[in-house]
Protein backbone atom coordinates (compact mmCIF):
# COMPACT_ATOMS: atom_id res chain seq x y z
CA UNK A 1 0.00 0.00 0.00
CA UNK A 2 1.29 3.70 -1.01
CA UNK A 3 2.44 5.54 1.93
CA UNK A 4 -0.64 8.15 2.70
CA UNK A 5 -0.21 12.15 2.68
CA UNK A 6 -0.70 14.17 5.86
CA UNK A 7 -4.03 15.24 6.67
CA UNK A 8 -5.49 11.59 5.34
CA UNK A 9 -7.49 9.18 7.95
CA UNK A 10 -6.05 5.53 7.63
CA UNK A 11 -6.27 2.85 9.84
CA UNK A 12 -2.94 0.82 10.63
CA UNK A 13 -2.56 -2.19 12.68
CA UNK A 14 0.11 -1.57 15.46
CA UNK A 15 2.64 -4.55 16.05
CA UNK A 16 2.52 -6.88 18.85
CA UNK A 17 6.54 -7.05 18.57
CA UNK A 18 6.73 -3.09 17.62
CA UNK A 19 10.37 -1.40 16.19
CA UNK A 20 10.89 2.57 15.01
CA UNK A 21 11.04 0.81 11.52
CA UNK A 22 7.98 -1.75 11.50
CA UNK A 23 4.96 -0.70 13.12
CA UNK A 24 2.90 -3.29 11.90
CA UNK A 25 2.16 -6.67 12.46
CA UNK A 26 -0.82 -9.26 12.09
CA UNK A 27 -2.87 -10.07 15.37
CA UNK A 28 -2.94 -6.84 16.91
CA UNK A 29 -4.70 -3.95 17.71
CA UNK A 30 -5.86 -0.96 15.31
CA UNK A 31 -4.80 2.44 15.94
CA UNK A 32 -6.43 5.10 13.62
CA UNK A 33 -4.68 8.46 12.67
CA UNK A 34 -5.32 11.37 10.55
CA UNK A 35 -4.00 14.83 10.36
CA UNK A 36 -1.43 16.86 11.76
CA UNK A 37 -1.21 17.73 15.39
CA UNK A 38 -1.05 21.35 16.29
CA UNK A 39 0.67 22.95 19.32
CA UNK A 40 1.55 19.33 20.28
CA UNK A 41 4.36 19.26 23.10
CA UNK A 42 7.12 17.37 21.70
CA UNK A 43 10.29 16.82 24.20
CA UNK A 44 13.28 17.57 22.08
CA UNK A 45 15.62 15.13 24.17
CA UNK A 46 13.60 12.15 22.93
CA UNK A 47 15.90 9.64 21.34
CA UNK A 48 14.36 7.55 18.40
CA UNK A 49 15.88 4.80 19.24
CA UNK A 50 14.62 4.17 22.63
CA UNK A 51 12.07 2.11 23.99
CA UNK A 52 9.35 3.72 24.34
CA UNK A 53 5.85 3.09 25.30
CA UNK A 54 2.85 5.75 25.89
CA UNK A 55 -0.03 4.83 29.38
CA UNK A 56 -2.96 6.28 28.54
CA UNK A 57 -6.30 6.39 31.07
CA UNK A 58 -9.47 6.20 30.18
CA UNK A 59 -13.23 7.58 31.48
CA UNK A 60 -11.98 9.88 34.22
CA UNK A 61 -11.47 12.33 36.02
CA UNK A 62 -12.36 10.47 39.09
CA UNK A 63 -12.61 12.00 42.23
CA UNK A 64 -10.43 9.64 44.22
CA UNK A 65 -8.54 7.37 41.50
CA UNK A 66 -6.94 9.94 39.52
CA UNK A 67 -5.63 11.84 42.23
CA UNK A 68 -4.05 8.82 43.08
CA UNK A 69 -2.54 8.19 39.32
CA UNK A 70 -1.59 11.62 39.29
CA UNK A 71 0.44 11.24 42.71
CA UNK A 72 2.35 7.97 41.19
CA UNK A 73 2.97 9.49 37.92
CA UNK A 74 4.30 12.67 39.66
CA UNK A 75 6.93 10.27 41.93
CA UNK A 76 8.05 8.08 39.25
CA UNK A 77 8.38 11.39 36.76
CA UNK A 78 6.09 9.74 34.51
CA UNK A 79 3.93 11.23 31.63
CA UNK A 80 0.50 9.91 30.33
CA UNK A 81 -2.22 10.41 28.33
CA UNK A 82 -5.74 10.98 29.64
CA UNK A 83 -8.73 10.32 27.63
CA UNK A 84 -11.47 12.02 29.42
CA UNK A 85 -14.99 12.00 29.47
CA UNK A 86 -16.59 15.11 29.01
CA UNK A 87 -19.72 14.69 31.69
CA UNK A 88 -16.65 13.65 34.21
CA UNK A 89 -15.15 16.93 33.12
CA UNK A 90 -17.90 18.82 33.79
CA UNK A 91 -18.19 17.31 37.65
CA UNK A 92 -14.58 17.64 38.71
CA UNK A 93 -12.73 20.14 36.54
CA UNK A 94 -10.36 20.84 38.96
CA UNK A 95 -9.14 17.40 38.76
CA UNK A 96 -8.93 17.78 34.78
CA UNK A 97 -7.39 20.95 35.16
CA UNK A 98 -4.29 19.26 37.61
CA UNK A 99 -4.13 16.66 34.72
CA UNK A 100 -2.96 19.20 32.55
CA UNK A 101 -0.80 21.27 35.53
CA UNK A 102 0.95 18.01 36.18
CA UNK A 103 2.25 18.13 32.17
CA UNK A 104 -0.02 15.43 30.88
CA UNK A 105 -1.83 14.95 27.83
CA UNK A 106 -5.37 15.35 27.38
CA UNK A 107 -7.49 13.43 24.86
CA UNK A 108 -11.42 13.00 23.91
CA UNK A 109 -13.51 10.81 24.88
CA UNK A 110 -16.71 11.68 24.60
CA UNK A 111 -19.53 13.20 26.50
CA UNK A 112 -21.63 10.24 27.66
CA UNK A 113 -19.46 6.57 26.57
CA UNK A 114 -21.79 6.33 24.02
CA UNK A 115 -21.35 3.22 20.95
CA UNK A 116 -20.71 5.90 18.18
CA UNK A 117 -21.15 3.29 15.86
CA UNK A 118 -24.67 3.40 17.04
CA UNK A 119 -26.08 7.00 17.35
CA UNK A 120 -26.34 9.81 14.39
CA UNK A 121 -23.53 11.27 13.06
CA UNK A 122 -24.93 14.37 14.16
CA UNK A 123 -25.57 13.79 17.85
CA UNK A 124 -21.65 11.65 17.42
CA UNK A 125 -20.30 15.22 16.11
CA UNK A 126 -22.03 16.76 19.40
CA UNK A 127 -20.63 14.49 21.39
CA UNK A 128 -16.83 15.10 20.43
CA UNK A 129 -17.30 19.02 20.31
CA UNK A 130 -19.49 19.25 23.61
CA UNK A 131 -16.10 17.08 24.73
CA UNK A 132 -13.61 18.98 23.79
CA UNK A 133 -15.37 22.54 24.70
CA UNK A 134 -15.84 20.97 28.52
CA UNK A 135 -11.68 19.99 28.25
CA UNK A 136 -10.88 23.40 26.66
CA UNK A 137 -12.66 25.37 29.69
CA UNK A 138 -11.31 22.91 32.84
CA UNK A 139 -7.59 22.78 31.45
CA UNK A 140 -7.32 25.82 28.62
CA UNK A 141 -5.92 23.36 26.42
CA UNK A 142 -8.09 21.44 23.57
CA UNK A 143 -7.41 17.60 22.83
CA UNK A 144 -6.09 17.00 19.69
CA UNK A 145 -6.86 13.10 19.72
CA UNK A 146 -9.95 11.23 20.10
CA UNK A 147 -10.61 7.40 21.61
CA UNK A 148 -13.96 6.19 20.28
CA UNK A 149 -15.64 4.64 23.53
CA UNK A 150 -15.31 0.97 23.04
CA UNK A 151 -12.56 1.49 20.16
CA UNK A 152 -16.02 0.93 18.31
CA UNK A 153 -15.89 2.34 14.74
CA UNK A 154 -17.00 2.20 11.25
CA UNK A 155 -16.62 3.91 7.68
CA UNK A 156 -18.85 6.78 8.94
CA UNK A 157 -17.52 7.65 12.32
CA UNK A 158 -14.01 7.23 10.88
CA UNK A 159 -14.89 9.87 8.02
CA UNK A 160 -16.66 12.05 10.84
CA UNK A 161 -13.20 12.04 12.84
CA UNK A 162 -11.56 12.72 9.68
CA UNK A 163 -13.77 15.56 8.70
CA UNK A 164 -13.26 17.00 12.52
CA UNK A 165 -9.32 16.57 11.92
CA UNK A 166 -9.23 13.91 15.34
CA UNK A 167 -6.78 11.56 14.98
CA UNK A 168 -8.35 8.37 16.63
CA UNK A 169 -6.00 6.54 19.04
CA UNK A 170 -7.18 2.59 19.92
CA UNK A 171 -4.10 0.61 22.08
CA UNK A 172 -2.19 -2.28 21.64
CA UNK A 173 -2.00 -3.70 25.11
CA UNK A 174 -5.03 -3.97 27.23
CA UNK A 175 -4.37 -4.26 31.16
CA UNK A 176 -8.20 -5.67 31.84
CA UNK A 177 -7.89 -3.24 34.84
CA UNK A 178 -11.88 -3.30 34.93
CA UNK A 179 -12.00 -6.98 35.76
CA UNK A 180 -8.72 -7.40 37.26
CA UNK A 181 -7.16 -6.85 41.18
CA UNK A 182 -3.35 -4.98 40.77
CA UNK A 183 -1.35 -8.04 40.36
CA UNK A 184 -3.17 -9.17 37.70
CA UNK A 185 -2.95 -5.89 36.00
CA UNK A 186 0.36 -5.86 36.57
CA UNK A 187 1.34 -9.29 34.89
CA UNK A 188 -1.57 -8.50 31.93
CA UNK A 189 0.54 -5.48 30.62
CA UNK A 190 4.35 -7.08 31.09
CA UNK A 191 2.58 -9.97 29.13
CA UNK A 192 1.43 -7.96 25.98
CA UNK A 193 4.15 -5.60 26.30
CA UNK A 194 6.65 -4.25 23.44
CA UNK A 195 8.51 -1.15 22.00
CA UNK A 196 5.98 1.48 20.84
CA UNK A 197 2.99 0.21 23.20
CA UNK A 198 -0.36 2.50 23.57
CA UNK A 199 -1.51 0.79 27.04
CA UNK A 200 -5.11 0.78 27.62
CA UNK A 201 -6.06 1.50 31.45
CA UNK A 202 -8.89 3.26 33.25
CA UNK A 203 -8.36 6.34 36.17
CA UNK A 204 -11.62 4.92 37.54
CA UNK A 205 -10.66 1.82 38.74
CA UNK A 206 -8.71 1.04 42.53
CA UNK A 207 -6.82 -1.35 41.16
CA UNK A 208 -5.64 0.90 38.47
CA UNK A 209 -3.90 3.03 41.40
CA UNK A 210 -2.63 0.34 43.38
CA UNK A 211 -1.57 -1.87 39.97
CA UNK A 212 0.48 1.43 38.84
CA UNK A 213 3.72 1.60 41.90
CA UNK A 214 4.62 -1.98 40.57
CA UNK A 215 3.67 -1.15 37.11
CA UNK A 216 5.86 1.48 36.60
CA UNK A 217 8.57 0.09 38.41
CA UNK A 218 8.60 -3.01 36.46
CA UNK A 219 8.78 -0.92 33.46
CA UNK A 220 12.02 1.19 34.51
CA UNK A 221 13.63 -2.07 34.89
CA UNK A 222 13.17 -2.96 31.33
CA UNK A 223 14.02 -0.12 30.45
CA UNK A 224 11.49 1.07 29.13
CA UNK A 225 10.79 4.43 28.64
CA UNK A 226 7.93 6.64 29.19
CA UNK A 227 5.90 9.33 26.67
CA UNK A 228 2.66 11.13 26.00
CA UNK A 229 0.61 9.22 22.84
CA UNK A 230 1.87 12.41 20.65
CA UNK A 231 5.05 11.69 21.61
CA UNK A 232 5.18 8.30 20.46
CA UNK A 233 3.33 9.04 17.42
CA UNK A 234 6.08 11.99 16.38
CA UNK A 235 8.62 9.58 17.49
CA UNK A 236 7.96 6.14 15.41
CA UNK A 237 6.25 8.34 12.56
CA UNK A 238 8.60 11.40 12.56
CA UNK A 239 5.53 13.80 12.58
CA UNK A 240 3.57 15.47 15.06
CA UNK A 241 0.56 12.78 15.36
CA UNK A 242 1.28 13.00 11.40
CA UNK A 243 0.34 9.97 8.94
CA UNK A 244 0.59 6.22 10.00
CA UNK A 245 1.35 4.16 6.47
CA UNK A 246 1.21 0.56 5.47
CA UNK A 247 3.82 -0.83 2.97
């Protein structure tokens, strides 16, 4: 397939053994991307050829969980992404506000957790701006990125996030954190992990919190290094959240 220009939507399967040169692989996980990221914070001192991987957290901000995540990622000088849901943002946006202050990334999620795959494209569309309006006012900054609730997508919501220009970020290593106590959490993601990961947690979980000391520290000893989703987009892509490509 013919690498894809920037500002295109394409959907590319992220690698269950991932390198900086071969982000793809069968049996894994979609991530979709389209556009180019704007006023995306990029660390210069990123090598290239690290290891990288990207934690993101899903359906917050939660009054007592993400404090907690924020605390842990402050000690172990980690940085995540947060996908937030807007209604959540709306109840506590102080808390999405010290997401931000604490040099994280912010990402859409949605009002309500809605199936987008099963509502108008209209009332979708609302959904994602009401979202990103709620993020804008708690934290001043806007999310660039979108997670569809569920990862569920089709042809139409994938042309609505193109037409919206919201790259749409799935994972490739699921930590079960809903279903799962921390040790279990803990042993899911160093089972799936690999170079390049998107890690798919929850800040509304306890055993999110109490899985992510070990977690993290596990990691380090890897060596295994820690970035925002743009971050490891710009660095295995070379673009700011630019185009993903088959070939």
């Amino acid at each position: 397939m013919q690498k894809k220009l920037l500002m295109m939507f394409i959907i590319v399967i992220v690698m269950a053994t991932v390198s900086a040169c071969n982000f793809l692989s069968e049996n894994a996980t979609e991530v979709m991307k389209e556009g180019e990221g704007e006023d995306l914070e990029i660390r210069d001192e990123l090598d290239p050829n690290g290891k990288y991987v990207a934690l993101t957290f899903d359906d917050g901000p939660h009054p007592t969980v993400t404090p907690s995540v924020l605390e842990t990622l402050k000690d172990h000088e980690v940085p995540a992404t947060f996908y937030m849901v807007g209604s959540q943002v709306s109840q506590h946006p102080d808390l999405a506000k010290a997401v931000t202050e604490d040099g994280h990334e912010v990402g859409n999620h949605t009002v309500n957790h809605p199936n987008m795959t099963k509502m108008s494209l209209a009332d979708a569309r609302q959904e994602i701006e009401q979202t990103n309006t709620s993020i804008k006012e708690a934290t001043g900054k806007e999310p660039k990125t979108i997670r569809p609730p569920y990862g569920a997508h089709n042809e139409d919501v994938l042309n609505l996030f193109q037409d919206m220009e919201m790259p749409a970020i799935l994972w490739s290593v699921d930590s079960f954190d809903w279903k799962s106590n921390a040790e279990t959490v803990k042993k899911e993601v160093m089972k799936q992990i690999h170079d390049g990961s998107i890690v798919l947690m929850h800040d509304i979980h306890e055993s999110t919190a109490n899985a992510l000391p070990r977690l993290l520290t596990k990691l380090k000893e890897e060596d295994y290094e820690f970035v925002t989703v743009s971050e490891l987009l710009s660095l295995k892509t070379g673009a700011d959240v630019g185009p993903y490509y088959m070939q």
